[in-house]
Protein backbone atom coordinates (compact mmCIF):
# COMPACT_ATOMS: atom_id res chain seq x y z
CA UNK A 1 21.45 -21.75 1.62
CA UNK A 2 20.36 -18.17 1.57
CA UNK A 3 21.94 -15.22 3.02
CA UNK A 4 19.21 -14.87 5.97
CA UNK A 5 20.28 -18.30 6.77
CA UNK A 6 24.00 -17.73 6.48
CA UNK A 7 24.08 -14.64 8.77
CA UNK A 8 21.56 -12.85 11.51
CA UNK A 9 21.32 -9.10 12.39
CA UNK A 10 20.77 -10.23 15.73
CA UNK A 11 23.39 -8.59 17.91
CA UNK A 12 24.57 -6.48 15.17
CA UNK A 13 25.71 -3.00 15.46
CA UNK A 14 23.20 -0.42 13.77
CA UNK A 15 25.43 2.53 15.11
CA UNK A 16 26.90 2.85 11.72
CA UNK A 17 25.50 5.80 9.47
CA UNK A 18 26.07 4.55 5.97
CA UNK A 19 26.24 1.79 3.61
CA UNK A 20 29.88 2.28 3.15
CA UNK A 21 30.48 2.11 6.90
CA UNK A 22 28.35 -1.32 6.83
CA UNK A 23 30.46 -3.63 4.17
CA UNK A 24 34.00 -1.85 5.51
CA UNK A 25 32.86 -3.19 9.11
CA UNK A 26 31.70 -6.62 7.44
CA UNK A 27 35.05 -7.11 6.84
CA UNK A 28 35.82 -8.17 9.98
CA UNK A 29 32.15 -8.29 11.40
CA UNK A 30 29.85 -10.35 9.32
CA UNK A 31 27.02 -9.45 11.10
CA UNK A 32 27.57 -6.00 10.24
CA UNK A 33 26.44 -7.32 6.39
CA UNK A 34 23.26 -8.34 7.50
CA UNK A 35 21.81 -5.41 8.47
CA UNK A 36 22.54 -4.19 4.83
CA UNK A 37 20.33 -7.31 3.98
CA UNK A 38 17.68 -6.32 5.81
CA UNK A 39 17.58 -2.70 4.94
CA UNK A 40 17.54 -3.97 1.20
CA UNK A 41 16.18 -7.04 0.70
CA UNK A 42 12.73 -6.09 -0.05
CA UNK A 43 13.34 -3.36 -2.72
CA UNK A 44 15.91 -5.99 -4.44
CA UNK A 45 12.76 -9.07 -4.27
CA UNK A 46 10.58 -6.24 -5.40
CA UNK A 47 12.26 -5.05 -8.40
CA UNK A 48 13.62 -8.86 -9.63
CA UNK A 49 9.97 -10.02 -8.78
CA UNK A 50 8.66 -7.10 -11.45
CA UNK A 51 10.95 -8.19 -14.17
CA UNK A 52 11.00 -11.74 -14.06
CA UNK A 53 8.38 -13.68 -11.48
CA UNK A 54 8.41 -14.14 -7.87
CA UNK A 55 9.53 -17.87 -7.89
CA UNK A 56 12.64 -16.36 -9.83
CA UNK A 57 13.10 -13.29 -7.68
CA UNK A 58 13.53 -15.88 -4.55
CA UNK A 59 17.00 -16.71 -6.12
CA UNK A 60 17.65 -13.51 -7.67
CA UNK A 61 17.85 -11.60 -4.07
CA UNK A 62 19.48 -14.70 -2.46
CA UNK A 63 22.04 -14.67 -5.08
CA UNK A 64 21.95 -10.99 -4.91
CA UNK A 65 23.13 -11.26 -1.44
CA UNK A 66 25.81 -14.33 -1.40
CA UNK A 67 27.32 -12.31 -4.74
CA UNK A 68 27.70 -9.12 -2.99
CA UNK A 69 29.05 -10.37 0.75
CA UNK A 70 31.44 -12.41 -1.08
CA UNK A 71 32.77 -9.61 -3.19
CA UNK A 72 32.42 -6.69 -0.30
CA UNK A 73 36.37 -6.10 -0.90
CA UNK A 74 35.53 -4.37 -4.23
CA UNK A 75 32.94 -2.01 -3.06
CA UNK A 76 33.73 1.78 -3.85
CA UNK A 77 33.83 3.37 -0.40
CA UNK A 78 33.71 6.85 -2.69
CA UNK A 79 29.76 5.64 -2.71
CA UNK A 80 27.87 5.62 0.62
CA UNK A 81 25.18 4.16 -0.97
CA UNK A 82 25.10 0.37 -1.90
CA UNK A 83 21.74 0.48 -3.77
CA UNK A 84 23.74 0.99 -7.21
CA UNK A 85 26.28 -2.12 -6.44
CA UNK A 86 23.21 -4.38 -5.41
CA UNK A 87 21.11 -3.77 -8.33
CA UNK A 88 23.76 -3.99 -10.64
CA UNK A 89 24.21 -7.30 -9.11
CA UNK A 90 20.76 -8.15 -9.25
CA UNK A 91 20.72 -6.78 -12.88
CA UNK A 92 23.26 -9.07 -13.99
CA UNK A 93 21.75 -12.37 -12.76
CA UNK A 94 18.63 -11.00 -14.38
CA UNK A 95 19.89 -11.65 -17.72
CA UNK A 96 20.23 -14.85 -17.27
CA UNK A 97 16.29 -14.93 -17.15
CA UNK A 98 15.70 -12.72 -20.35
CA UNK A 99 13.59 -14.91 -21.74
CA UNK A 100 11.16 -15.29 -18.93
CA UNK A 101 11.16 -11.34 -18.93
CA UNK A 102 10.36 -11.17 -22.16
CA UNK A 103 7.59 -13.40 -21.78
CA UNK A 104 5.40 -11.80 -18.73
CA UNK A 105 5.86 -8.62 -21.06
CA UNK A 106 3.83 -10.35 -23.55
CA UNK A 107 1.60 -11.97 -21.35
CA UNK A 108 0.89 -8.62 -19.67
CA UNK A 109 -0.01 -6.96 -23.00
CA UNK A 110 -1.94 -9.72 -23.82
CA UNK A 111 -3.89 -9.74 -20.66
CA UNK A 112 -4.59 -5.88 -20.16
CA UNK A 113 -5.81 -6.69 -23.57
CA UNK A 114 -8.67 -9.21 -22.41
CA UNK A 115 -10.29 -6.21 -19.54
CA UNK A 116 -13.73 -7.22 -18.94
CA UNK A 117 -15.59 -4.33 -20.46
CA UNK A 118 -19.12 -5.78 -20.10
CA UNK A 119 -20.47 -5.02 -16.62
CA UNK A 120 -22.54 -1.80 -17.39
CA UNK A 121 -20.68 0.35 -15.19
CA UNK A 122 -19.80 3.91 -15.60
CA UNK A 123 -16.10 3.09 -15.05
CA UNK A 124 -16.10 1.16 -18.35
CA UNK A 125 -14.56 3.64 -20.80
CA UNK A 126 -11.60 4.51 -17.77
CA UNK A 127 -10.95 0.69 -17.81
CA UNK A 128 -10.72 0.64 -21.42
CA UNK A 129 -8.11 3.12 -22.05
CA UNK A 130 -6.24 2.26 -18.92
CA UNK A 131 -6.20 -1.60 -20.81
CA UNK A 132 -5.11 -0.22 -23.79
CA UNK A 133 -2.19 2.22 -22.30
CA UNK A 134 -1.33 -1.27 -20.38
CA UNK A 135 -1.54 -3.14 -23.23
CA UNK A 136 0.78 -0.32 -25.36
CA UNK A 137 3.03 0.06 -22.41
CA UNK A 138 4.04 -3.50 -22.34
CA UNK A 139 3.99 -3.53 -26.30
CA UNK A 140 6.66 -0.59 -25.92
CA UNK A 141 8.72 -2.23 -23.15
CA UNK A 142 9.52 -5.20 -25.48
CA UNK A 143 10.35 -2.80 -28.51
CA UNK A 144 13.35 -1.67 -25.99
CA UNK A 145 16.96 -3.29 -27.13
CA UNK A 146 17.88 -4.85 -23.61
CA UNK A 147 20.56 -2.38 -22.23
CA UNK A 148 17.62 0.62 -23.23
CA UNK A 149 14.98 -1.27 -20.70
CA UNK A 150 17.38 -2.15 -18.16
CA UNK A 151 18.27 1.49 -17.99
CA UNK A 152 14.61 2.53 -17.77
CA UNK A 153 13.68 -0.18 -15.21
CA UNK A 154 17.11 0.63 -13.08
CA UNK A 155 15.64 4.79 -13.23
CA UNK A 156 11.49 3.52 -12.72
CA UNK A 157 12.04 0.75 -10.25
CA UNK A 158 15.05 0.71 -8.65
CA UNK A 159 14.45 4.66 -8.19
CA UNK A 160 18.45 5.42 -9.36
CA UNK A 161 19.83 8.47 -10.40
CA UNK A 162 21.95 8.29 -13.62
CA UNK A 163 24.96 8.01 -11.66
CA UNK A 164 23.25 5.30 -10.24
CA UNK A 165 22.84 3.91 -13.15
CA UNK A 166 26.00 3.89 -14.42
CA UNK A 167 28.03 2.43 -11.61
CA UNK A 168 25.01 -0.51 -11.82
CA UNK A 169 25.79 -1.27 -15.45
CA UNK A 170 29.40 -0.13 -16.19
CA UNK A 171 28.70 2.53 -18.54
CA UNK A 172 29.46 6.19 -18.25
CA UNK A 173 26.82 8.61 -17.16
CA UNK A 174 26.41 10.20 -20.80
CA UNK A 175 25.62 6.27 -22.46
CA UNK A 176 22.55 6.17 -19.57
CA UNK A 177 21.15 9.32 -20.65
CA UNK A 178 21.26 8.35 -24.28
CA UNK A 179 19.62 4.97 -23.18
CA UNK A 180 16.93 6.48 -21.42
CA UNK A 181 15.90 9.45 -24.06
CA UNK A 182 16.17 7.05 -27.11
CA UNK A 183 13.94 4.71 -24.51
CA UNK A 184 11.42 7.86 -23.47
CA UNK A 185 11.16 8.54 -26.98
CA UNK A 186 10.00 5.33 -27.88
CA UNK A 187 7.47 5.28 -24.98
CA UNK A 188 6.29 8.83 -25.94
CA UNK A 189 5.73 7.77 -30.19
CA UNK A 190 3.65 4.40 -28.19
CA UNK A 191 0.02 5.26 -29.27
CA UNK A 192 -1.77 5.82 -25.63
CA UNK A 193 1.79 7.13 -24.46
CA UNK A 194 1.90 10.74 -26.11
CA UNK A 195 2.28 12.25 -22.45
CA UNK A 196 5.50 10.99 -21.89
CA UNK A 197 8.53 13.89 -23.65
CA UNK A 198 11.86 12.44 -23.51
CA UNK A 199 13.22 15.70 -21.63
CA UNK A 200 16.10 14.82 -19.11
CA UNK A 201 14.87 14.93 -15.61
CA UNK A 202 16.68 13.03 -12.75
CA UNK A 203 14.60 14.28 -9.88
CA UNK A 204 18.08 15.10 -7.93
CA UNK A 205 17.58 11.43 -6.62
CA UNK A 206 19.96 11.31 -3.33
CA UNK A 207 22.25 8.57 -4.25
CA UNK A 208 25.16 10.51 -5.80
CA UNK A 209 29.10 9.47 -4.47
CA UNK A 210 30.16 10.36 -1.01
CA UNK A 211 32.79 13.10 -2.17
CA UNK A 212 30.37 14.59 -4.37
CA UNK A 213 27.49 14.97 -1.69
């Protein structure tokens, strides 16, 4: 049974500011949960449906979900901001589907590979080096050791700051940076990649703790 079917944000309060305020109220209000569900349930299927398939990313946010509500009571109230804590979660059950990652990487390469260059249009030479930056791209993404890509993919998709990063995946703020340059630089060396530097830029993304805001 998923979440959505477990609990409704029918009737629930949406007074509260932050996510903080939402999963200390769930406590004793479950409904209060649910409207964290629906403020993030689309950017969680969106990012598990990237890495590993939509039939997969079905039971990735589900699980996402039932993972999270049950283990509310260990949430860092420090963070107002539950992004981090769900796509760490999310990140985790994703490894159990490496394999299937790993494969739509290839299959993506391969297929930017096969663009259809023959129709006489003037956009053909645009669609051949946007195939072949695909096709490198997804070449590059597999090169990645797995805790390098899930740091990139955390910072590209999931649109988290380093902190961000670090809270999802346990490590301290100085092993994400590491992970990302020694992942930027191996984007940037990728053939149709040269635009990419590997300078350190977090875009002052807005998800930093509460006593730090």
């Amino acid at each position: 049974m998923s979440f959505r079917e477990l609990f409704s944000s029918e009737g629930a309060i949406h007074l509260v500011t932050t996510d903080s305020e939402l999963i200390h109220r769930s406590r004793d209000d479950p409904q209060a949960f649910a409207v964290l569900y629906d403020k993030y349930c689309r950017s969680v299927h969106r990012y598990a449906a990237t890495r590993a398939g939509e039939s997969i990313a079905d039971d990735v946010m589900s699980q996402t979900f039932l993972v999270a509500f049950e283990s509310r009571e260990s949430f860092d109230h420090e963070w107002e901001d539950a992004r981090p804590w769900l796509f760490g979660i999310a990140t985790n059950l994703l490894r159990r589907h490496h394999r299937t990652e790993a494969r739509r990487l290839k299959a993506f390469a391969r297929a930017a590979g096969r663009d259809s260059y023959g129709d006489g249009t003037d956009r053909v030479a645009e669609r051949l080096d946007a195939a072949a930056a695909t096709a490198d791209l997804a070449a590059a993404m597999r090169k990645l050791a797995p805790a390098d890509r899930e740091c990139l993919l955390l910072y590209a998709w999931a649109d988290l700051t380093y902190e961000g990063i670090a809270l999802a995946t346990g490590v301290p703020v100085g092993t994400v940076r590491s992970r990302l340059n020694r992942a930027r630089r191996i984007l940037r060396d990728t053939a149709a990649l040269h635009h990419i530097d590997d300078k350190e830029i977090d875009h002052e993304r807005a998800n930093a703790p509460a006593g730090n805001a």
